[in-house]
N, C-alpha and C. Protein backbone atom coordinates (compact mmCIF):
# COMPACT_ATOMS: atom_id res chain seq x y z
N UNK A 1 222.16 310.71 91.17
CA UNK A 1 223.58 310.50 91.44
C UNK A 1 223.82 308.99 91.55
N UNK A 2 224.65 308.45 90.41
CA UNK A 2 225.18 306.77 90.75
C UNK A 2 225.69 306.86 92.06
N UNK A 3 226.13 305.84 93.04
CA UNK A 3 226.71 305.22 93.92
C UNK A 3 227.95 305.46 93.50
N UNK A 4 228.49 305.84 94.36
CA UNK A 4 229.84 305.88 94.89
C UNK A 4 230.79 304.86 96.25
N UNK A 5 231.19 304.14 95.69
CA UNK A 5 232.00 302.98 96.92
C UNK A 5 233.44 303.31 97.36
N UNK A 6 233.18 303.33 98.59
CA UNK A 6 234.67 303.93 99.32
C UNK A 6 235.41 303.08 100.35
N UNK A 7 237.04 302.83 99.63
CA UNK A 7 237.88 301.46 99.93
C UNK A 7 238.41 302.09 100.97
N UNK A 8 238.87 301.55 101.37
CA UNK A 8 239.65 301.64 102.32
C UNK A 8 241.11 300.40 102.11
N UNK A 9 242.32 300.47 101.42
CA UNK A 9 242.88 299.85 100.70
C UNK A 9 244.07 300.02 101.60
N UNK A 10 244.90 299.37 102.15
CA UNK A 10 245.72 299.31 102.96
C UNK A 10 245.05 300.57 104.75
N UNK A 11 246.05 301.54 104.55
CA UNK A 11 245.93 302.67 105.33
C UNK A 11 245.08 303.93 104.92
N UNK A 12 244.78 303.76 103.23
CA UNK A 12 244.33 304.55 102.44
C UNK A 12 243.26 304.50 102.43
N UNK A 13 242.33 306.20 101.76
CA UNK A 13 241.04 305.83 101.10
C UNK A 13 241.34 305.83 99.88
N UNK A 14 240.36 305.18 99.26
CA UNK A 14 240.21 305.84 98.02
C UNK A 14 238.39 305.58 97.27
N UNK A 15 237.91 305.78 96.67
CA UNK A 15 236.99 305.69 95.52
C UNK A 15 236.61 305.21 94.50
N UNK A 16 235.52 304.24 94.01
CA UNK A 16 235.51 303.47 92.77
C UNK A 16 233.96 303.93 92.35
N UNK A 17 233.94 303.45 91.12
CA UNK A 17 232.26 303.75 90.77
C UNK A 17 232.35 302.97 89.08
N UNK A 18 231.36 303.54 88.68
CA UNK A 18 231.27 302.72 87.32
C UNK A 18 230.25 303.80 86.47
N UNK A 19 230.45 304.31 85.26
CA UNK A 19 230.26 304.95 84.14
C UNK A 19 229.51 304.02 82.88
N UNK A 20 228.68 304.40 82.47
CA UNK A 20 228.33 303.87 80.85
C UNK A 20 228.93 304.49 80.07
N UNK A 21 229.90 303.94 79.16
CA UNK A 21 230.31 304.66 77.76
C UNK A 21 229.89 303.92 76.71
N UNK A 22 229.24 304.72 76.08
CA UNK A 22 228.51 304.23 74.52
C UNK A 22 229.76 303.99 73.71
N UNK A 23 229.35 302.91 72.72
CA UNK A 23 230.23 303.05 71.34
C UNK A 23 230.79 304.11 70.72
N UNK A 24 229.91 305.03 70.36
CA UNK A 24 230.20 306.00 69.76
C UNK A 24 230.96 306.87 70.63
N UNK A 25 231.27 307.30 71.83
CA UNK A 25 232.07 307.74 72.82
C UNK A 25 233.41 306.82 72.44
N UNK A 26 233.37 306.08 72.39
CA UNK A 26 235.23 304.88 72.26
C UNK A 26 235.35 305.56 70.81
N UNK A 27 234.36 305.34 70.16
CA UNK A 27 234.83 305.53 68.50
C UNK A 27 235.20 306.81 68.32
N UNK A 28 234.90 307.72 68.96
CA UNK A 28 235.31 309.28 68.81
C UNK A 28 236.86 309.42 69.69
N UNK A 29 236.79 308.74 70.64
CA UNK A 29 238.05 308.78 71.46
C UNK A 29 239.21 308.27 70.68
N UNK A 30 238.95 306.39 69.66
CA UNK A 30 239.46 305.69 69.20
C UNK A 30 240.65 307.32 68.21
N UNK A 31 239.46 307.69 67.08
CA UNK A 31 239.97 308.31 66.46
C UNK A 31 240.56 309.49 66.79
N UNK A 32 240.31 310.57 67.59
CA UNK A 32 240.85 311.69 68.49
C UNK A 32 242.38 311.10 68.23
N UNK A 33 242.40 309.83 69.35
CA UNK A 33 243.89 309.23 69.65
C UNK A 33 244.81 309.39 68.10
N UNK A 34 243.85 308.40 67.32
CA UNK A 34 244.88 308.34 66.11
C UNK A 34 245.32 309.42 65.25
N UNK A 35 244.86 310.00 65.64
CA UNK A 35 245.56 312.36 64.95
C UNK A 35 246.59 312.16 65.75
N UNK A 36 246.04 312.43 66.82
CA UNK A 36 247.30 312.40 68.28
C UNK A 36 248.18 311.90 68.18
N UNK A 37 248.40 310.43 67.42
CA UNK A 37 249.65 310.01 67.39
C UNK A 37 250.19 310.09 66.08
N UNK A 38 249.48 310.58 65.69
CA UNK A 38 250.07 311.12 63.79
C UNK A 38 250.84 312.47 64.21
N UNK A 39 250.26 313.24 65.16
CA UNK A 39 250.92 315.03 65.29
C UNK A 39 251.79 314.98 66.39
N UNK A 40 252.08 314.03 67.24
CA UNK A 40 252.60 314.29 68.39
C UNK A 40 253.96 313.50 68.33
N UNK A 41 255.32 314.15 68.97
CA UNK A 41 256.00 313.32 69.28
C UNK A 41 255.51 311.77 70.20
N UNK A 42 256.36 310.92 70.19
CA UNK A 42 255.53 309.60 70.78
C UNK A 42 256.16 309.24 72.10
N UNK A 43 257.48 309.93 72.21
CA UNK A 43 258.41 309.82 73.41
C UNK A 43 258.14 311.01 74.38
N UNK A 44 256.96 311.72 73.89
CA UNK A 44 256.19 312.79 74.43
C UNK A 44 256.40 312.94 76.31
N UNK A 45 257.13 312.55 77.10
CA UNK A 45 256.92 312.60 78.61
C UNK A 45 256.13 311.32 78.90
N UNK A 46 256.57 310.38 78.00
CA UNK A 46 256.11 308.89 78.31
C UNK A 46 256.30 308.12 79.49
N UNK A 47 255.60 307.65 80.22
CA UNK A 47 256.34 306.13 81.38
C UNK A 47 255.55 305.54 81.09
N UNK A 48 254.98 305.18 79.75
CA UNK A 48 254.48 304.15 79.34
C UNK A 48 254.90 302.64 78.41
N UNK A 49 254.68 301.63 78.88
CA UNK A 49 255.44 300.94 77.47
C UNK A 49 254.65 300.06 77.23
N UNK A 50 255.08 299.68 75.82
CA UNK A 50 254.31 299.25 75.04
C UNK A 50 252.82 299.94 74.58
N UNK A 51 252.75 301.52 74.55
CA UNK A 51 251.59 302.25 74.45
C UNK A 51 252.18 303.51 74.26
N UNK A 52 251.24 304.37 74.30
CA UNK A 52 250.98 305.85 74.06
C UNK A 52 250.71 306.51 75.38
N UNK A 53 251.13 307.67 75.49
CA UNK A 53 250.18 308.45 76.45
C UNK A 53 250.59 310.26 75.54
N UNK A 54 249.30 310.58 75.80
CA UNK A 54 248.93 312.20 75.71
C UNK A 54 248.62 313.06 76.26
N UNK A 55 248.95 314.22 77.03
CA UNK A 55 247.96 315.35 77.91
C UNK A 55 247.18 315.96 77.08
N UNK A 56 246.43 315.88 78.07
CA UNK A 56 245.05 316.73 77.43
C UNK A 56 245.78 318.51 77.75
N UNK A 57 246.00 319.52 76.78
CA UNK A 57 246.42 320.45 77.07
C UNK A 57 245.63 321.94 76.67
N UNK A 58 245.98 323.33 76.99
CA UNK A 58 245.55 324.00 76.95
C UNK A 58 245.41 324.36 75.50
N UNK A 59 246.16 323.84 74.58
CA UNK A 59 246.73 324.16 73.29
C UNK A 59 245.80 323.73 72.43
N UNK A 60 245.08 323.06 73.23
CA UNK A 60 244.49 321.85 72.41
C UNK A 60 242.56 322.30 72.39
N UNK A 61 241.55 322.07 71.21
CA UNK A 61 240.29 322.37 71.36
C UNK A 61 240.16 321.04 72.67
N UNK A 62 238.83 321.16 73.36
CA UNK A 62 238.41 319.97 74.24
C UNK A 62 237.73 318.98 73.13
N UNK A 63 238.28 317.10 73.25
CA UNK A 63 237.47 317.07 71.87
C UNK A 63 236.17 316.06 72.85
N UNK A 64 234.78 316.57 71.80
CA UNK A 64 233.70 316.04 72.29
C UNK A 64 233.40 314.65 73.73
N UNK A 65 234.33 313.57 73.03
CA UNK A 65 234.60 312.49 73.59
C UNK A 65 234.91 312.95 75.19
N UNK A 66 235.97 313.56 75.13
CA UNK A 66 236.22 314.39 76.85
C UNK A 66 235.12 315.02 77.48
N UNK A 67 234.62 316.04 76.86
CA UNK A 67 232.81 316.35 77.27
C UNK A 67 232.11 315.66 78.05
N UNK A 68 232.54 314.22 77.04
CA UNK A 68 230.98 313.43 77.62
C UNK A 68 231.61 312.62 78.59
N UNK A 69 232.55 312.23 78.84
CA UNK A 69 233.15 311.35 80.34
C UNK A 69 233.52 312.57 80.91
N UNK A 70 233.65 313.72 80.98
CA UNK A 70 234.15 314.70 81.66
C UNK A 70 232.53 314.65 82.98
N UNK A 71 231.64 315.26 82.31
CA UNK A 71 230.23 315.22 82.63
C UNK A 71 230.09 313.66 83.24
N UNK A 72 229.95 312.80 82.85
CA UNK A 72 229.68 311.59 83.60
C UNK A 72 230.09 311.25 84.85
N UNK A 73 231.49 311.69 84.68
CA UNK A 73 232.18 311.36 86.05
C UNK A 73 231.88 312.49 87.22
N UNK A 74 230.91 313.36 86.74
CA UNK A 74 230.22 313.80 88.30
C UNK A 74 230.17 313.60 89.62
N UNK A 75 229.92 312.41 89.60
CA UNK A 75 230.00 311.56 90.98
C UNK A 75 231.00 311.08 91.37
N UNK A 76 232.39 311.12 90.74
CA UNK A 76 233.63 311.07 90.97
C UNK A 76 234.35 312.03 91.70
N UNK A 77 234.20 312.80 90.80
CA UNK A 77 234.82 314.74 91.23
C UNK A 77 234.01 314.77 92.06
N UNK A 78 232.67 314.75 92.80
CA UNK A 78 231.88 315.09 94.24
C UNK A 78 232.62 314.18 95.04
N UNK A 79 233.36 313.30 94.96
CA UNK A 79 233.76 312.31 96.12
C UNK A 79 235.18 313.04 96.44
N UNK A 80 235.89 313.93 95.36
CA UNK A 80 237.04 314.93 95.66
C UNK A 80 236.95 316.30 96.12
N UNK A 81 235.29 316.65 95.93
CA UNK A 81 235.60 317.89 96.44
C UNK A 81 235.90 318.47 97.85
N UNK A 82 236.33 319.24 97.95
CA UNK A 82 236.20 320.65 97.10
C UNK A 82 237.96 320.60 96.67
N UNK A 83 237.98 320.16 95.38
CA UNK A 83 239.20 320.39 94.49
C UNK A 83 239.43 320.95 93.20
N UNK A 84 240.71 321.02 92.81
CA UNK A 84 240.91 321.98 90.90
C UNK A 84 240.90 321.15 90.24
N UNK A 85 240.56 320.75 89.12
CA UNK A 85 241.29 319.51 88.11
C UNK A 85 242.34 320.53 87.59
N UNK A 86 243.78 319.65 87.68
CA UNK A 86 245.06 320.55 87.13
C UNK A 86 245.53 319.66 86.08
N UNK A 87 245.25 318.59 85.56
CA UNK A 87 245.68 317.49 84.00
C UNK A 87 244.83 316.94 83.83
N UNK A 88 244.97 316.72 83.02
CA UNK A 88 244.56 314.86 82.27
C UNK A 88 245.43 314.55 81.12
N UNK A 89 245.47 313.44 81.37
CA UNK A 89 246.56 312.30 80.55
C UNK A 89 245.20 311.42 79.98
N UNK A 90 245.89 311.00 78.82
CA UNK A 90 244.82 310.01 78.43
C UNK A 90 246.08 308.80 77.81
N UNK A 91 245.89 307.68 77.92
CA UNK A 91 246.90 306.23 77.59
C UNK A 91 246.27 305.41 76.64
N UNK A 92 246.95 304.88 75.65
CA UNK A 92 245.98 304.07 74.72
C UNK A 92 247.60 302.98 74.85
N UNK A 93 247.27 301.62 75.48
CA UNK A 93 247.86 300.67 75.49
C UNK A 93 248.13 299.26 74.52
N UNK A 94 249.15 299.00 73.64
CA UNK A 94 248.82 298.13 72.61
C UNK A 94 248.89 296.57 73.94
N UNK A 95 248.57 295.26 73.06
CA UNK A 95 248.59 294.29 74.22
C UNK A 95 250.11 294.60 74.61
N UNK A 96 249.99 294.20 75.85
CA UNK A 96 251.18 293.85 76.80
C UNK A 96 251.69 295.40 77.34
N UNK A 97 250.96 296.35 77.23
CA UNK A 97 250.78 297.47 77.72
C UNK A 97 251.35 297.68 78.95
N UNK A 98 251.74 298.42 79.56
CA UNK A 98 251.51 298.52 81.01
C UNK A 98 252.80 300.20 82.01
N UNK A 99 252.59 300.06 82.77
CA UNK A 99 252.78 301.26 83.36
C UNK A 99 253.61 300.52 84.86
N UNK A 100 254.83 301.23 85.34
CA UNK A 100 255.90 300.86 86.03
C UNK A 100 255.25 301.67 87.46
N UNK A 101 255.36 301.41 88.60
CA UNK A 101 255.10 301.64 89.74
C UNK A 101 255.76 303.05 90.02
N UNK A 102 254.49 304.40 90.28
CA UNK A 102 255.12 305.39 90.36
C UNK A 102 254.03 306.37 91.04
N UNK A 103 253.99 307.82 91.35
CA UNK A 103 253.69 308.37 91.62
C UNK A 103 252.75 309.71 91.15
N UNK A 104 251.86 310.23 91.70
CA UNK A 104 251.66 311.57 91.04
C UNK A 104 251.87 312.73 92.18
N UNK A 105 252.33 314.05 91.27
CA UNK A 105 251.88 314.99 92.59
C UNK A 105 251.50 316.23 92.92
N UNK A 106 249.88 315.40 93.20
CA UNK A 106 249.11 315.83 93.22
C UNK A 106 248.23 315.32 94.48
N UNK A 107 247.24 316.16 94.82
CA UNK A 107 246.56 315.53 95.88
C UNK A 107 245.82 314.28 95.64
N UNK A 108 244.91 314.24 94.56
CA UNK A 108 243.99 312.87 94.18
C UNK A 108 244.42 312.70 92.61
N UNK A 109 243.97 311.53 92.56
CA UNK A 109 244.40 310.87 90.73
C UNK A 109 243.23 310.66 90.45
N UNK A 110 242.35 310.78 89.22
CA UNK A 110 241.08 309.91 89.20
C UNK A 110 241.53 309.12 87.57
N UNK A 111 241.19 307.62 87.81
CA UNK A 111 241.65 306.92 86.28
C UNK A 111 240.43 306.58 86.30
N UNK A 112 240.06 306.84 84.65
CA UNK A 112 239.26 305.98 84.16
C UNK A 112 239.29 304.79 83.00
N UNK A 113 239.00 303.44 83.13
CA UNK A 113 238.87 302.43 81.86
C UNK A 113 238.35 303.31 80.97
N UNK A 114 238.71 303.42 80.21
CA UNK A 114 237.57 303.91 78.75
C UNK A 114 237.37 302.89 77.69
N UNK A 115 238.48 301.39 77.76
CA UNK A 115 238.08 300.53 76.95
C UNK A 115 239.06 299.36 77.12
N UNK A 116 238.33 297.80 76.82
CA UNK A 116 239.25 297.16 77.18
C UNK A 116 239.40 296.88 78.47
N UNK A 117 240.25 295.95 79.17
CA UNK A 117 240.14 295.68 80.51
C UNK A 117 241.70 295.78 81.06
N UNK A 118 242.12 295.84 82.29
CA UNK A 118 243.27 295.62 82.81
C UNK A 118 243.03 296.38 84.39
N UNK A 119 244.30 295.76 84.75
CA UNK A 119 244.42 295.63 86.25
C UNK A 119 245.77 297.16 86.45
N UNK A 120 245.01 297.68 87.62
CA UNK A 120 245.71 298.75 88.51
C UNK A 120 246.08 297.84 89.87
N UNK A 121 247.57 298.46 89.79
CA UNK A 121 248.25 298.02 90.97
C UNK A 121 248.24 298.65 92.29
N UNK A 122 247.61 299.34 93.09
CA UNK A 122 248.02 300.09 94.24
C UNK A 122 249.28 299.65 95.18
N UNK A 123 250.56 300.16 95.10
CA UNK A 123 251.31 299.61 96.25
C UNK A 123 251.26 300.07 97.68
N UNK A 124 251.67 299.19 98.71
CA UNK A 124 251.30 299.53 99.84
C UNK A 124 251.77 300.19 100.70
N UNK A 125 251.84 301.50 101.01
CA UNK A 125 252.57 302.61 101.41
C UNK A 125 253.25 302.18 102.66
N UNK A 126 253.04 301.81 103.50
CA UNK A 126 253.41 301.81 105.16
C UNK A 126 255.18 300.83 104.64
N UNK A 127 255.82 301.08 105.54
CA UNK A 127 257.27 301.07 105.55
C UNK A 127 257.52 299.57 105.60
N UNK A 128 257.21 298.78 106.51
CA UNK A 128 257.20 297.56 106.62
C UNK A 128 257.01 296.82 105.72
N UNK A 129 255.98 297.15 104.43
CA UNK A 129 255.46 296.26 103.04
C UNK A 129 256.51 296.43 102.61
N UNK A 130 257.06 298.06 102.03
CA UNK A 130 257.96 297.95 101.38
C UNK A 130 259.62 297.94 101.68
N UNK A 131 259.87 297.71 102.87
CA UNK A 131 261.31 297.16 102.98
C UNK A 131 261.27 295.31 103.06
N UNK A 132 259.94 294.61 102.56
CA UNK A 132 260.24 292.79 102.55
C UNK A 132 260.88 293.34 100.76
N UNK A 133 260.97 292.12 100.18
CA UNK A 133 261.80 292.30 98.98
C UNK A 133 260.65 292.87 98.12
N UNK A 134 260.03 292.79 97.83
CA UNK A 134 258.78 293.25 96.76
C UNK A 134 257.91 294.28 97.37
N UNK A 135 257.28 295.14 97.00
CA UNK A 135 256.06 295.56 97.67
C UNK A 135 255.14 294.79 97.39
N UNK A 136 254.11 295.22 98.25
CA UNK A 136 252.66 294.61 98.43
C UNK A 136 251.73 295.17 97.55
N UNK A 137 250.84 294.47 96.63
CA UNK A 137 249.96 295.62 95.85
C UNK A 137 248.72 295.08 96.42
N UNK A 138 247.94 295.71 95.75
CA UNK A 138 246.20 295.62 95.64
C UNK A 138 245.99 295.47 94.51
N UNK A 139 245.31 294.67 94.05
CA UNK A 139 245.26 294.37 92.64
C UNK A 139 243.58 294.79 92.05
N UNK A 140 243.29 295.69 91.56
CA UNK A 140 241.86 296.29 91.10
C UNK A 140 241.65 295.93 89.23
N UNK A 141 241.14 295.15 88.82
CA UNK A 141 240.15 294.83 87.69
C UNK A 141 239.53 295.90 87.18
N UNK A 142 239.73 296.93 86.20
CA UNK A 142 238.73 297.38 85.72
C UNK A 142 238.69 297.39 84.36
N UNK A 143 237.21 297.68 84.42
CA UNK A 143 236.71 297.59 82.64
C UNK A 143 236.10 298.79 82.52
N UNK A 144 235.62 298.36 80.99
CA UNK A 144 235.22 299.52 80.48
C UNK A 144 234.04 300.26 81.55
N UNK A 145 234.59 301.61 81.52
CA UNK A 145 233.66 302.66 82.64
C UNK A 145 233.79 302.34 83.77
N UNK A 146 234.77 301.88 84.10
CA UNK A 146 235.20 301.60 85.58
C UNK A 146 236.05 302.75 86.21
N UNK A 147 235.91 303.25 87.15
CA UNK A 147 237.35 304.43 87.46
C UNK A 147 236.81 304.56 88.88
N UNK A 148 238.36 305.15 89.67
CA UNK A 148 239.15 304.62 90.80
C UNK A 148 239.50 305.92 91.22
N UNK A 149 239.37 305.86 92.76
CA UNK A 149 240.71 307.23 92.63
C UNK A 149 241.37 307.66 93.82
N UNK A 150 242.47 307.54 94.06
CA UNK A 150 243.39 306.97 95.12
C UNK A 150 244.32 308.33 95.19
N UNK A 151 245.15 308.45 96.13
CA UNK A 151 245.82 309.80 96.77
C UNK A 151 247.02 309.80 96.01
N UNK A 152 247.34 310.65 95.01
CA UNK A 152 248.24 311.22 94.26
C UNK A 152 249.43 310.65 94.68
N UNK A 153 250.06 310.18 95.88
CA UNK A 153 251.08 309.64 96.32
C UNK A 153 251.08 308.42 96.82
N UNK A 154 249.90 307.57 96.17
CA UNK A 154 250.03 306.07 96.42
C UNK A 154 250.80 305.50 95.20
N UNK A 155 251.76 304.66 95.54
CA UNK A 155 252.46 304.43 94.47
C UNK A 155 251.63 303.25 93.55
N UNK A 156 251.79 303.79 92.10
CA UNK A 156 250.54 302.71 91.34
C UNK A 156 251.13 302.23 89.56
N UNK A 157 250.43 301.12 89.97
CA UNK A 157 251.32 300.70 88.11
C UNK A 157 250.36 299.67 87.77
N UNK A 158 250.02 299.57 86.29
CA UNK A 158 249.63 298.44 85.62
C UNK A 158 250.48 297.85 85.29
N UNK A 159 249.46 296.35 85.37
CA UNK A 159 249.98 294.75 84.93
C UNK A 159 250.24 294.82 83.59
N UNK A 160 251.22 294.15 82.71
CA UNK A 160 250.32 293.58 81.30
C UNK A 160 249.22 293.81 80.69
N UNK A 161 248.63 294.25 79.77
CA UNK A 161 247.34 293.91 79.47
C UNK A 161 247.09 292.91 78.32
N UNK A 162 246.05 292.20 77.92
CA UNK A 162 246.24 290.96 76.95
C UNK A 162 245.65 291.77 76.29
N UNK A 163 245.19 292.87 75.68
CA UNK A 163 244.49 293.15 74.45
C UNK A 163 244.34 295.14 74.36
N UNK A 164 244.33 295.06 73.69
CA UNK A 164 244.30 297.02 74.09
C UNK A 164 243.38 297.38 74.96
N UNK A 165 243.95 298.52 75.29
CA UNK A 165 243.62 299.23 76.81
C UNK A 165 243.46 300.46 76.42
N UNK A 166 242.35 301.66 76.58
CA UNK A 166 242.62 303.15 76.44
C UNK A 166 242.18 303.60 78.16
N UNK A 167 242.91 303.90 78.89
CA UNK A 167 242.66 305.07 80.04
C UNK A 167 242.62 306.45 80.11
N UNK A 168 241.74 306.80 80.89
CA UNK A 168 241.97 308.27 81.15
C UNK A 168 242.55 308.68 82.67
N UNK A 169 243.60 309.31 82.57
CA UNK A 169 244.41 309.58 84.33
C UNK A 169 243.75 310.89 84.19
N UNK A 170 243.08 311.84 85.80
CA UNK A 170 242.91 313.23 85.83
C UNK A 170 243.77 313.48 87.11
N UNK A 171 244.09 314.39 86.94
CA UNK A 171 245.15 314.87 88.67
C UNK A 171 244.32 315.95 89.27
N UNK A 172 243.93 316.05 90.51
CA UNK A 172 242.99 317.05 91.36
C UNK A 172 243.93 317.43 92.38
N UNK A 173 243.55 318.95 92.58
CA UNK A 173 244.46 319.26 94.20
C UNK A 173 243.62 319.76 95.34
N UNK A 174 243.63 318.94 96.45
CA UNK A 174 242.49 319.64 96.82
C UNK A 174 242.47 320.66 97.84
C-alpha cells in the first residue's frame, strides 16, 4: 500500500497521494477523449472553460485506461471508506483551462492529474473568509498522478493552466 498524507486544510480533512501513470495509460486516455469529443455534444453539462469535460456513464463500455487508474487509486478509495463511487467526470483542458469555484454533492470528491500540471483551489469554508471581499483559497500543485480528495462541499476551482491539462473528478458517498 503507497502512503497516504492527510491535510488538514483550513477546518477540513482531506487526502493526497501520488500514482504512476505510464505513457501508454495517457496515450489510451489521450485517444478515448478524442472519440468523445467527436460523439458527444461539447456543451454536454459543462462548467468548464476553455476545455472539455465528459461522464464516465453507464451507457458507455469502461475503457481500459479507467481500469488501470481505477485499480491504482486503491489507496485513495481506502482513505474513503466505507463508501459508493456514484460518477466520474473526466476534463481534458486546452491552455488557459480552468474551472470556476463550485461545489459537489456528494460526500467526498477524489481528482486525479492524469497529465500535465495545474493548480486546485480549495476555498475556505468558515464564514468569516468568505464574507472579506474574496475568499481565501489553498492553493495545491498537482501533476501528473497526483490526486486529492476533499469533502464534496468544499468549494473548489482551478487556476489557468499554461499547457493542457487532462483530470479525472470521482464523487463517493459515504
Amino acid at each position: 500500500m503507497a502512503s497516504v498524507n492527510k491535510h488538514n486544510w483550513f477546518p477540513t480533512i482531506g487526502y493526497s497521494g501520488h500514482i504512476n501513470i505510464d505513457k501508454s495509460t495517457i496515450n489510451d486516455h489521450r485517444n478515448w477523449m478524442k472519440v468523445q469529443k467527436e460523439i458527444r455534444d461539447s456543451s454536454y453539462g459543462t462548467t468548464t472553460k476553455n476545455g472539455y469535460q465528459c461522464p464516465l456513464d453507464n451507457s458507455m463500455s469502461i475503457p481500459k485506461w479507467y481500469e488501470t487508474l481505477y485499480e491504482q487509486l486503491t489507496d485513495a478509495r481506502l482513505a474513503l471508506q466505507p463508501s459508493v463511487h456514484k460518477s466520474t467526470w473526466v476534463i481534458d483542458y486546452e491552455p488557459g483551462g480552468y474551472q470556476e469555484t463550485h461545489i459537489h454533492h456528494v460526500s467526498e470528491t477524489l481528482v486525479l492529474n492524469i497529465s500535465g500540471e495545474g493548480v486546485l483551489m480549495l476555498a475556505d469554508p468558515r464564514p468569516m473568509a468568505v464574507c472579506m471581499s474574496e475568499p481565501w483559497y489553498e492553493y495545491v500543485t498537482l501533476k501528473s498522478g497526483d490526486w486529492i480528495t476533499i469533502p464534496g462541499w468544499l468549494g473548489h476551482a482551478s487556476s489557468p493552466c499554461e499547457g493542457p491539462r487532462s483530470i479525472m473528478v470521482m464523487d463517493f458517498i459515504l
